[in-house]
Protein backbone atom coordinates (compact mmCIF):
# COMPACT_ATOMS: atom_id res chain seq x y z
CA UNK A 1 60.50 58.76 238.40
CA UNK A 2 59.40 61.19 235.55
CA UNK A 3 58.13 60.14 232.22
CA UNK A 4 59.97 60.67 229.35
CA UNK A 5 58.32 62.88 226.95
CA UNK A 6 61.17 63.57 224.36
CA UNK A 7 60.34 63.27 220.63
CA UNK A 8 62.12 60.64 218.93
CA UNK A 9 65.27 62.74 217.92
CA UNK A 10 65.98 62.50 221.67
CA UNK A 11 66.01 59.14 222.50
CA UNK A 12 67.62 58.98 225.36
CA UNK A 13 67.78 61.16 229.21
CA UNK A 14 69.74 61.72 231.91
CA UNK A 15 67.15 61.33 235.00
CA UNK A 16 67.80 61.90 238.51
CA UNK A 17 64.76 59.80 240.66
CA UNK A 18 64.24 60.86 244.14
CA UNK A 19 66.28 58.04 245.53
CA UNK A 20 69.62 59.55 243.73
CA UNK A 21 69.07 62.42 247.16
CA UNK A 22 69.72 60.18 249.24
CA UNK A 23 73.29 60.80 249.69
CA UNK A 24 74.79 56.93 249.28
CA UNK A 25 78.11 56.51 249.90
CA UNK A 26 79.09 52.68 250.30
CA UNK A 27 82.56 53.20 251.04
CA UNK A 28 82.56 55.50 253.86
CA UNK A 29 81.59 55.66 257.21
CA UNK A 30 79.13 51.84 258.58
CA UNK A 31 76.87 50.47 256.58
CA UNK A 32 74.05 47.98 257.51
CA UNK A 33 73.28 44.94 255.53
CA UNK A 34 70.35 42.47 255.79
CA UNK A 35 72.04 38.67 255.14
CA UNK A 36 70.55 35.04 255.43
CA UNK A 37 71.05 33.73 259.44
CA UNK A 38 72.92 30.62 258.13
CA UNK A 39 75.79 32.79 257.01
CA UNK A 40 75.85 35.88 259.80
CA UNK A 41 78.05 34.35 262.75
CA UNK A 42 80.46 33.51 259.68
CA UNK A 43 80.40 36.51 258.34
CA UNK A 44 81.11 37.69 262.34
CA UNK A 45 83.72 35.35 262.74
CA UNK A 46 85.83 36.45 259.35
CA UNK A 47 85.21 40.18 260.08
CA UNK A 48 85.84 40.16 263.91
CA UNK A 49 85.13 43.92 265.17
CA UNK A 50 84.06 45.09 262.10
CA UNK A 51 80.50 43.51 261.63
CA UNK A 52 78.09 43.53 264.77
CA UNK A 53 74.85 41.53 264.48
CA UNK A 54 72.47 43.36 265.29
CA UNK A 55 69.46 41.36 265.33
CA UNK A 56 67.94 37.81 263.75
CA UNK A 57 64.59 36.93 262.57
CA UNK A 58 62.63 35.22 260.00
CA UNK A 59 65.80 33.44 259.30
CA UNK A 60 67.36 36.73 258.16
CA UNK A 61 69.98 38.87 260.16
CA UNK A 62 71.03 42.38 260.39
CA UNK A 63 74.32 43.34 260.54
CA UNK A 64 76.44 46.34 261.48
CA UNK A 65 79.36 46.53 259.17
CA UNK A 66 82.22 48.90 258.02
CA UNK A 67 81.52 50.52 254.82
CA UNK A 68 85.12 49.61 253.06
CA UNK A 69 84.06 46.11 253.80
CA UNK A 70 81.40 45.59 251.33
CA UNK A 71 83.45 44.62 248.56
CA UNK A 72 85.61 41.99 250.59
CA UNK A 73 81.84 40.70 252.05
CA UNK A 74 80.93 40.69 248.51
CA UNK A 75 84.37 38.10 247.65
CA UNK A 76 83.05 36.37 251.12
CA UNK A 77 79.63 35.17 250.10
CA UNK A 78 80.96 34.02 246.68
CA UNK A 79 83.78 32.28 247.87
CA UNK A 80 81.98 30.27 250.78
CA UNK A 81 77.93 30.38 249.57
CA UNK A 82 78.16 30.78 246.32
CA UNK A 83 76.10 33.80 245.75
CA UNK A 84 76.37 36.65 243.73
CA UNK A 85 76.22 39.65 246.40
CA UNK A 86 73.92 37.30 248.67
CA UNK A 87 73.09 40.27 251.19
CA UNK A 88 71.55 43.71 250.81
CA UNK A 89 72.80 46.98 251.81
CA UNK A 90 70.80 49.33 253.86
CA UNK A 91 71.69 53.44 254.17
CA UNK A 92 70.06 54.03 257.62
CA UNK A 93 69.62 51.37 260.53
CA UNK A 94 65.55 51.99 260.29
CA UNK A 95 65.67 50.51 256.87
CA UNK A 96 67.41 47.36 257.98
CA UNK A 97 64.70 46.78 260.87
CA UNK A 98 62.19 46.99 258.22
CA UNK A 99 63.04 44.99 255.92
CA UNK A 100 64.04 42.63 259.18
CA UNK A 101 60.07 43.13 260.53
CA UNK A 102 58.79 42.58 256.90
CA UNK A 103 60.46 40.00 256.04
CA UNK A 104 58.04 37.07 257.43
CA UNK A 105 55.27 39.25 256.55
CA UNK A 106 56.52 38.89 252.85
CA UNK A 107 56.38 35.39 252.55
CA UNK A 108 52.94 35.87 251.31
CA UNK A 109 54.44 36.89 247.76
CA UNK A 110 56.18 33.34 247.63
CA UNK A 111 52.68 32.15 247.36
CA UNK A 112 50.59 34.86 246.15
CA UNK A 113 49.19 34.59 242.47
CA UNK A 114 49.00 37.85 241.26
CA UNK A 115 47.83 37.38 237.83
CA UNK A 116 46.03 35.45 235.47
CA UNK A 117 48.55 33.27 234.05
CA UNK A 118 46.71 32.35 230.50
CA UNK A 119 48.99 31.22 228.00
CA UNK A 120 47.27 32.14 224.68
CA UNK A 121 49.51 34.66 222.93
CA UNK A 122 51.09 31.69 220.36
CA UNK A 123 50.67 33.95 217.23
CA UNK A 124 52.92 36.26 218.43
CA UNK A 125 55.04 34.46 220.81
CA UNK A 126 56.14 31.72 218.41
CA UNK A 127 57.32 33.77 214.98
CA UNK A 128 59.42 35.62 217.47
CA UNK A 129 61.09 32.70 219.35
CA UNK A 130 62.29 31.17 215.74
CA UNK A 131 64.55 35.25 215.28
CA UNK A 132 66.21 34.27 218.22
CA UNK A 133 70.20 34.07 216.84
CA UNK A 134 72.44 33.20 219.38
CA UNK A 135 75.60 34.84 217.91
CA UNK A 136 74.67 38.33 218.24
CA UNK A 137 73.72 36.95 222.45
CA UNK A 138 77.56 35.97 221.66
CA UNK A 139 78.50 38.84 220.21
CA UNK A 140 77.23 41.00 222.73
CA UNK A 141 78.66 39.08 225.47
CA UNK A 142 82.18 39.35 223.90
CA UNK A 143 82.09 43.01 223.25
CA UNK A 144 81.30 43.68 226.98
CA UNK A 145 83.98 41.63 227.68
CA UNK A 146 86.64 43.63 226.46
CA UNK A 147 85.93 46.70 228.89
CA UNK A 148 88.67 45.77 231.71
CA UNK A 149 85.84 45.36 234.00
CA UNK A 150 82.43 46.70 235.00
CA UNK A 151 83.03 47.51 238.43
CA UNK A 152 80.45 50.13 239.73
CA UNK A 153 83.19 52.42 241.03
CA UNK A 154 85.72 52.25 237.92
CA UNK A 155 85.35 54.51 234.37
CA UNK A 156 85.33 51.55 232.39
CA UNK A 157 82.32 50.13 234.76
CA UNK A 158 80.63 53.83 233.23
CA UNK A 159 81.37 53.44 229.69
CA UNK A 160 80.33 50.06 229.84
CA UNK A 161 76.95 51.12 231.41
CA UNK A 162 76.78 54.05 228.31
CA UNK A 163 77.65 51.56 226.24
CA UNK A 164 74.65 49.00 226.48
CA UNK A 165 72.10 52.65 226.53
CA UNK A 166 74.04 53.33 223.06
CA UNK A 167 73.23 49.56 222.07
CA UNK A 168 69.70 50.04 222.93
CA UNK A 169 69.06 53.34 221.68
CA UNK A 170 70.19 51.97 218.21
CA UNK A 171 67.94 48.47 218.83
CA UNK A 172 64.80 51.53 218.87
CA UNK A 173 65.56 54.23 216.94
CA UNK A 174 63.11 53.65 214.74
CA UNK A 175 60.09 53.77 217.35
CA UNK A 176 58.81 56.42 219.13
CA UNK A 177 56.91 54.21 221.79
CA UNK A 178 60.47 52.89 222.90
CA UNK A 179 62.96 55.20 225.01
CA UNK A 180 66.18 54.73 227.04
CA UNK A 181 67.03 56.54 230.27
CA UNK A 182 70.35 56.28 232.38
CA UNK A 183 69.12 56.55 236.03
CA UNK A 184 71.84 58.14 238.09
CA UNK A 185 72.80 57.16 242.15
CA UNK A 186 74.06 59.07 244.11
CA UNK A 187 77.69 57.93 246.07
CA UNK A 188 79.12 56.41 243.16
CA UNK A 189 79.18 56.72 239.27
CA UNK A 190 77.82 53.89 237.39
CA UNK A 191 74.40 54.46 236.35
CA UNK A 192 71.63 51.40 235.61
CA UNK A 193 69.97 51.69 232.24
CA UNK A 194 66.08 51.91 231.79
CA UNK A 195 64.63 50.85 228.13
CA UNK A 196 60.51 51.30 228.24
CA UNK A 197 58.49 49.91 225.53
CA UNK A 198 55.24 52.39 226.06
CA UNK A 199 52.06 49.88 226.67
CA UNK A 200 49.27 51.06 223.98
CA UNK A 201 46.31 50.49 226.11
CA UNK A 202 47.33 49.31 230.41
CA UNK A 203 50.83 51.65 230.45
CA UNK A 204 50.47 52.33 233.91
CA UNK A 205 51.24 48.40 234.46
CA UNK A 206 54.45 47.63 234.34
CA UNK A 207 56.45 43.66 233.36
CA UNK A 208 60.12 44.21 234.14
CA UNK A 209 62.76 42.30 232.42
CA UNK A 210 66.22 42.78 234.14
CA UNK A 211 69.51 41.77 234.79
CA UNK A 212 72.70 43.39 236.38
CA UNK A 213 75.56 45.09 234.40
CA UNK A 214 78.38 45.37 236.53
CA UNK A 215 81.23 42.43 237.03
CA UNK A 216 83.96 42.28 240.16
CA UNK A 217 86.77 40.36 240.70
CA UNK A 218 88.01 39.59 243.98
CA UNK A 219 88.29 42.17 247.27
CA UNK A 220 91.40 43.92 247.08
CA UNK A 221 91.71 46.73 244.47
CA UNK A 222 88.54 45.12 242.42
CA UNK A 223 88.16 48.69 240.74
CA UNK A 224 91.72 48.11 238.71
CA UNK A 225 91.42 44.28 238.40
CA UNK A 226 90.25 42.93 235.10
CA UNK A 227 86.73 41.46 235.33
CA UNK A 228 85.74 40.16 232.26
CA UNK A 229 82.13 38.58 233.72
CA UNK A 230 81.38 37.16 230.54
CA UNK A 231 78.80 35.24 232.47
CA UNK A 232 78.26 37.33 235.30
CA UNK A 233 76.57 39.20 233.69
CA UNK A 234 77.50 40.07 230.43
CA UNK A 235 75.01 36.74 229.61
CA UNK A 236 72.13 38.48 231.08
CA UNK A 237 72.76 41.78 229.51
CA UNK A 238 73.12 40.32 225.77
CA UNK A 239 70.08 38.18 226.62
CA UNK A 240 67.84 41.51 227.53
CA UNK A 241 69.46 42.80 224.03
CA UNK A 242 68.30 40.12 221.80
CA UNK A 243 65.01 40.29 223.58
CA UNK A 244 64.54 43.65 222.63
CA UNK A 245 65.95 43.05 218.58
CA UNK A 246 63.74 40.91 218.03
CA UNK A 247 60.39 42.59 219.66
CA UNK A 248 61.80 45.56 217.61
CA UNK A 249 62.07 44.07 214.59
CA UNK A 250 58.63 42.06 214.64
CA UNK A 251 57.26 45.88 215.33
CA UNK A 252 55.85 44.34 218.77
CA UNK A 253 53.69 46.38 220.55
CA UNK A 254 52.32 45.29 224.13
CA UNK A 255 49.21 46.44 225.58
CA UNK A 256 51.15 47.18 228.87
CA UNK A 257 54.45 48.51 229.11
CA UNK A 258 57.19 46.96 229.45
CA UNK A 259 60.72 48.03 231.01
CA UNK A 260 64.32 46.14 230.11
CA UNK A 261 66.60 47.13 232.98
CA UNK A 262 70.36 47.12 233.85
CA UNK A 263 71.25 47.56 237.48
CA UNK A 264 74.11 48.68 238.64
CA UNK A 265 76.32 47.69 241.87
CA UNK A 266 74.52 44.57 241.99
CA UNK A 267 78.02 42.96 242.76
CA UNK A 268 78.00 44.94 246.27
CA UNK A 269 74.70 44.36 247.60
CA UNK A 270 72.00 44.89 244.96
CA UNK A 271 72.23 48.68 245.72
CA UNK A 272 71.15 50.01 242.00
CA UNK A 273 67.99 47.56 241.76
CA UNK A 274 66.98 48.25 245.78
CA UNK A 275 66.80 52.30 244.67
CA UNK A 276 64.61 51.76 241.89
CA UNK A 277 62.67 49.17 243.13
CA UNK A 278 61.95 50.98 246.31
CA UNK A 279 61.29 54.30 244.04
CA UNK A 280 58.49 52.35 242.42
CA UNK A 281 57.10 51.40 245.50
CA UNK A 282 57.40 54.40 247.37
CA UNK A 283 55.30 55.63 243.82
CA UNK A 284 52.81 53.01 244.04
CA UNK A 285 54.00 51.72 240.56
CA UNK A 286 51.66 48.41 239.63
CA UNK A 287 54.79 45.99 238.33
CA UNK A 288 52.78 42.87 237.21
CA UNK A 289 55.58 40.56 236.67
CA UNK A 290 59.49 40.76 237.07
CA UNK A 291 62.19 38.33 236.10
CA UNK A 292 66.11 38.63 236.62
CA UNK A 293 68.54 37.51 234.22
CA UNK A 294 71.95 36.79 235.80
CA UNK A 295 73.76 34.58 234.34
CA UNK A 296 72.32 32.62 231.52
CA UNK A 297 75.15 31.14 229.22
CA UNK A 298 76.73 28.19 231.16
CA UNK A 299 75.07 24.93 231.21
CA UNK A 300 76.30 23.56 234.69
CA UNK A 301 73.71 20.87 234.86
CA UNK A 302 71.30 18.44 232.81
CA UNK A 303 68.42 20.52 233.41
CA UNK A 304 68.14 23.41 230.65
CA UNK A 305 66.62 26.07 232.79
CA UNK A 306 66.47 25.98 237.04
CA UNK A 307 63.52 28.90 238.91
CA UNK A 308 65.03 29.83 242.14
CA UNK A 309 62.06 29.23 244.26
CA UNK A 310 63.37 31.07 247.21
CA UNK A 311 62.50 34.33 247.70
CA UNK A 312 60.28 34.54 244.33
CA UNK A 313 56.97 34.22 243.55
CA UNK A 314 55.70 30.43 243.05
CA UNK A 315 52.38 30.74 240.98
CA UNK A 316 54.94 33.24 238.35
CA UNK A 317 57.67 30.66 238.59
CA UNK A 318 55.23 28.01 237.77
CA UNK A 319 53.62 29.97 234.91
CA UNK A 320 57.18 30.78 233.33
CA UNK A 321 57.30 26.64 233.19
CA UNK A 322 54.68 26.46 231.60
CA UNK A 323 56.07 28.90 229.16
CA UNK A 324 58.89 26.46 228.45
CA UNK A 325 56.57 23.81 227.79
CA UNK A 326 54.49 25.69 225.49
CA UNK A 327 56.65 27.55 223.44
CA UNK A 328 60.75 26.19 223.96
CA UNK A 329 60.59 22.47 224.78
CA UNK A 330 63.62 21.96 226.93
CA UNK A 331 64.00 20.80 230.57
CA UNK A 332 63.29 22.88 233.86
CA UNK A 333 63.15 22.69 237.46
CA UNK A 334 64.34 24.04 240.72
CA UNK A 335 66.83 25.24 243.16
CA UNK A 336 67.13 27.42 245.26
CA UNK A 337 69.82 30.97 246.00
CA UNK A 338 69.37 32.17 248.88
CA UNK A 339 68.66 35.68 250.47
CA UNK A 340 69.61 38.76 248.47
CA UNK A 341 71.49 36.62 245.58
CA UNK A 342 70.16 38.81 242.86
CA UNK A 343 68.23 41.58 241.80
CA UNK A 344 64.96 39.95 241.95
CA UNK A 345 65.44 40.17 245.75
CA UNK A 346 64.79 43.84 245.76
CA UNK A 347 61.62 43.75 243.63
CA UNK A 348 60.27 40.47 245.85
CA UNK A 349 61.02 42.68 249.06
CA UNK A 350 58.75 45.44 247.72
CA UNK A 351 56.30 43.24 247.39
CA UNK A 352 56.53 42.57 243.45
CA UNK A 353 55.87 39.25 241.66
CA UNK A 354 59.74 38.32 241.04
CA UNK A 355 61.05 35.35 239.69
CA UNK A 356 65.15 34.40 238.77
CA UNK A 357 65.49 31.80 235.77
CA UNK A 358 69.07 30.67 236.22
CA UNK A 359 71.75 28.95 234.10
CA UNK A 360 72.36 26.23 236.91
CA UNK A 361 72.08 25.27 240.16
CA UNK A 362 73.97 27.13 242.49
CA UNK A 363 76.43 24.15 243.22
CA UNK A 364 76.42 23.39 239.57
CA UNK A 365 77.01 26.87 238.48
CA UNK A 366 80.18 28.75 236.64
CA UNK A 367 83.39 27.99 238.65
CA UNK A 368 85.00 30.93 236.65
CA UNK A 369 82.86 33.95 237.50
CA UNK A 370 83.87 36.71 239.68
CA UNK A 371 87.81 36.00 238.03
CA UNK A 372 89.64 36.89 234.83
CA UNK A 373 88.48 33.35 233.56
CA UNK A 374 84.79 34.18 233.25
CA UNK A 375 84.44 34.41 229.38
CA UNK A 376 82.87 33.08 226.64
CA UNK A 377 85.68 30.46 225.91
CA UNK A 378 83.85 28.73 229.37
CA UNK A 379 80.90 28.18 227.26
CA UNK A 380 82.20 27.03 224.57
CA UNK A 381 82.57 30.50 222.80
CA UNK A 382 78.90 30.52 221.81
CA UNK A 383 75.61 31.58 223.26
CA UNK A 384 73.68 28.63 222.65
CA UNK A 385 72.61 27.75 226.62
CA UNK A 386 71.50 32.55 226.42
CA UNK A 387 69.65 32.09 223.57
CA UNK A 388 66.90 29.56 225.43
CA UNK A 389 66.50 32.23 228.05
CA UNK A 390 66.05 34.76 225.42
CA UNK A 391 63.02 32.98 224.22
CA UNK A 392 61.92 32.59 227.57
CA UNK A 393 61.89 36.59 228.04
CA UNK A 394 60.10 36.82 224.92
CA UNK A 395 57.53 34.43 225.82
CA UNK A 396 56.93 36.26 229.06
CA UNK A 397 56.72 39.67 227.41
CA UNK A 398 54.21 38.71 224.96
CA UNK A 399 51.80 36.71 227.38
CA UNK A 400 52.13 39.26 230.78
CA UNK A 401 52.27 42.44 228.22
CA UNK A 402 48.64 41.56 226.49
């Protein structure tokens, strides 16, 4: 992926990375996806001749499916596991058997502490934790609501996309360390958004704060149905905003460089964070730390804040604890997703520290999402739950970005 080397009258560009060549095109033709084993002979079962499994290991399975399946797959694992997505979509078979091979072999970054977690950045963490305001999270949330959905095939799933780079291009304007780029892919037309706050002294090393921008509702005709995904993942997105308002308005500036993201397609397999998370590997980009926001604005259980400790990285999930107890002083624990839920799953399978702070549990989670019923009313029309997540981004900016 080029670096952006506009002057600040240009803040933003249209960039086309290497994996936008790859010719994607999820509705035609087969497609191969990589799914947990406990739900692949259901999946078999409900899609008869059109899914073959292929193989099984490491508890994960690869399966040959038909292309216009994806989005009913997608209505499958929500409606029976409870996952958003909850399988990844492969291009070519020879992907599929490597992430299948890999997969055991990348246990190691469950375990693996890749930094040193000191928590000693209180001077700055703390005056920006108290600018938090959860109306504009609630705000936000509403006003990507209104598009009639974000579906990664539909125009309003496009202007919805330009939308949030318009948001964050105005969040910025006034710095010329922070830029916005709309990252293209190929085989279908929403883009994901890439804001970069330029590190002063360790840029080449990289803390990603992400979350998915798209929102789909049900299998049949999903690009006309309204999709309000107030939660999923409007929540996520406004979170990321407020994030970067406040960084920009304490005139923040990290030592390494840090990168807000919105992925497209997440909905249908995690196909926008996969491309750029396998461009940065493929580029031998040093990501230090990653966390995915999905869904962060419905309080489904007693415990404030729950690290899916499945397919993440433990010694970052326990260090983002102790950023709650530090700095925001509500409850936390675990639960677990399962394979592919989110986008963290595509930075964890490239081998990147990645770690999913969550709303709920996944049993306890927002009955509403993935239907016209997912908005704000749900949480009470305010964006109180968001707003501790928010401080839990900035707290893991300021202390990874030193």
């Amino acid at each position: 992926m080029k670096k952006l080397l506009l002057s600040l009258a240009v803040s933003t560009a249209l960039i086309t990375p290497h994996f936008a060549q790859d010719d994607f095109k999820p509705l035609e033709g087969k497609r191969y996806i990589t799914v947990d084993s406990d739900a692949s002979k259901q999946i078999k079962k409900q899609f008869g001749k059109d899914a073959a499994i292929i193989d099984d290991s490491y508890g994960v399975s690869l399966i040959h499916i038909e292309a216009n399946k994806i989005t009913e797959l997608s209505e499958f694992m929500h409606r029976n596991f409870r996952r958003c997505g909850g399988f990844i979509v492969h291009e070519e078979i020879e992907e599929g058997i490597q992430t299948l091979r890999t997969n055991g072999q990348k246990r190691w970054a469950n375990a693996h502490q890749f930094m040193d977690y000191q928590i000693d950045q209180e001077d700055i963490v703390k005056p920006m934790i108290q600018e938090v305001e959860q109306e504009n999270i609630a705000n936000t949330i509403v006003d990507l609501s209104k598009f009639h959905n974000r579906y990664y095939k539909s125009q309003s799933g496009v202007d919805a996309a330009y939308s949030i780079r318009d948001s964050w291009v105005e969040l910025g304007k006034n710095r010329e360390d922070f830029k916005v780029e709309v990252v293209k892919h190929s085989g279908f037309p929403q883009p994901s958004i890439i804001a970069t706050l330029e590190g002063s002294e360790h840029s080449d090393e990289i803390v990603i704060i992400g979350g998915h921008l798209d929102s789909i509702n049900g299998q049949w005709g999903a690009a006309k149905r309204r999709a309000p995904g107030a939660d999923d993942n409007a929540s996520g997105i406004a979170t990321i905003s407020e994030i970067i308002r406040v960084a920009m308005k304490h005139n923040y500036k990290p030592k390494r460089t840090i990168k807000f993201m919105g992925y497209a397609a997440e909905e249908v397999g995690l196909v926008g964070s996969k491309h750029i998370a396998n461009d940065y590997k493929r580029n031998n980009k040093k990501v230090v730390g990653v966390i995915q926001l999905d869904m962060t604005n419905y309080q489904g259980d007693e415990t404030d804040i729950l690290f899916m400790d499945d397919y993440t990285n433990k010694a970052q999930n326990e260090f983002l604890g102790s950023l709650i107890d530090q700095y925001i002083g509500v409850s936390w624990g675990y639960s677990r997703c399962g394979y592919g839920c989110s986008d963290h799953a595509s930075w964890h399978r490239a081998g990147y520290p990645a770690s999913m702070p969550h709303e709920a549990t996944m049993d306890g989670g927002n009955p509403h999402i993935h239907s016209t019923r997912d908005t704000i009313s749900q949480s009470g029309s305010h964006a109180k739950h968001a707003a501790k997540f928010a401080k839990l981004g900035l707290a893991f900016m300021a202390e990874l970005g030193k």
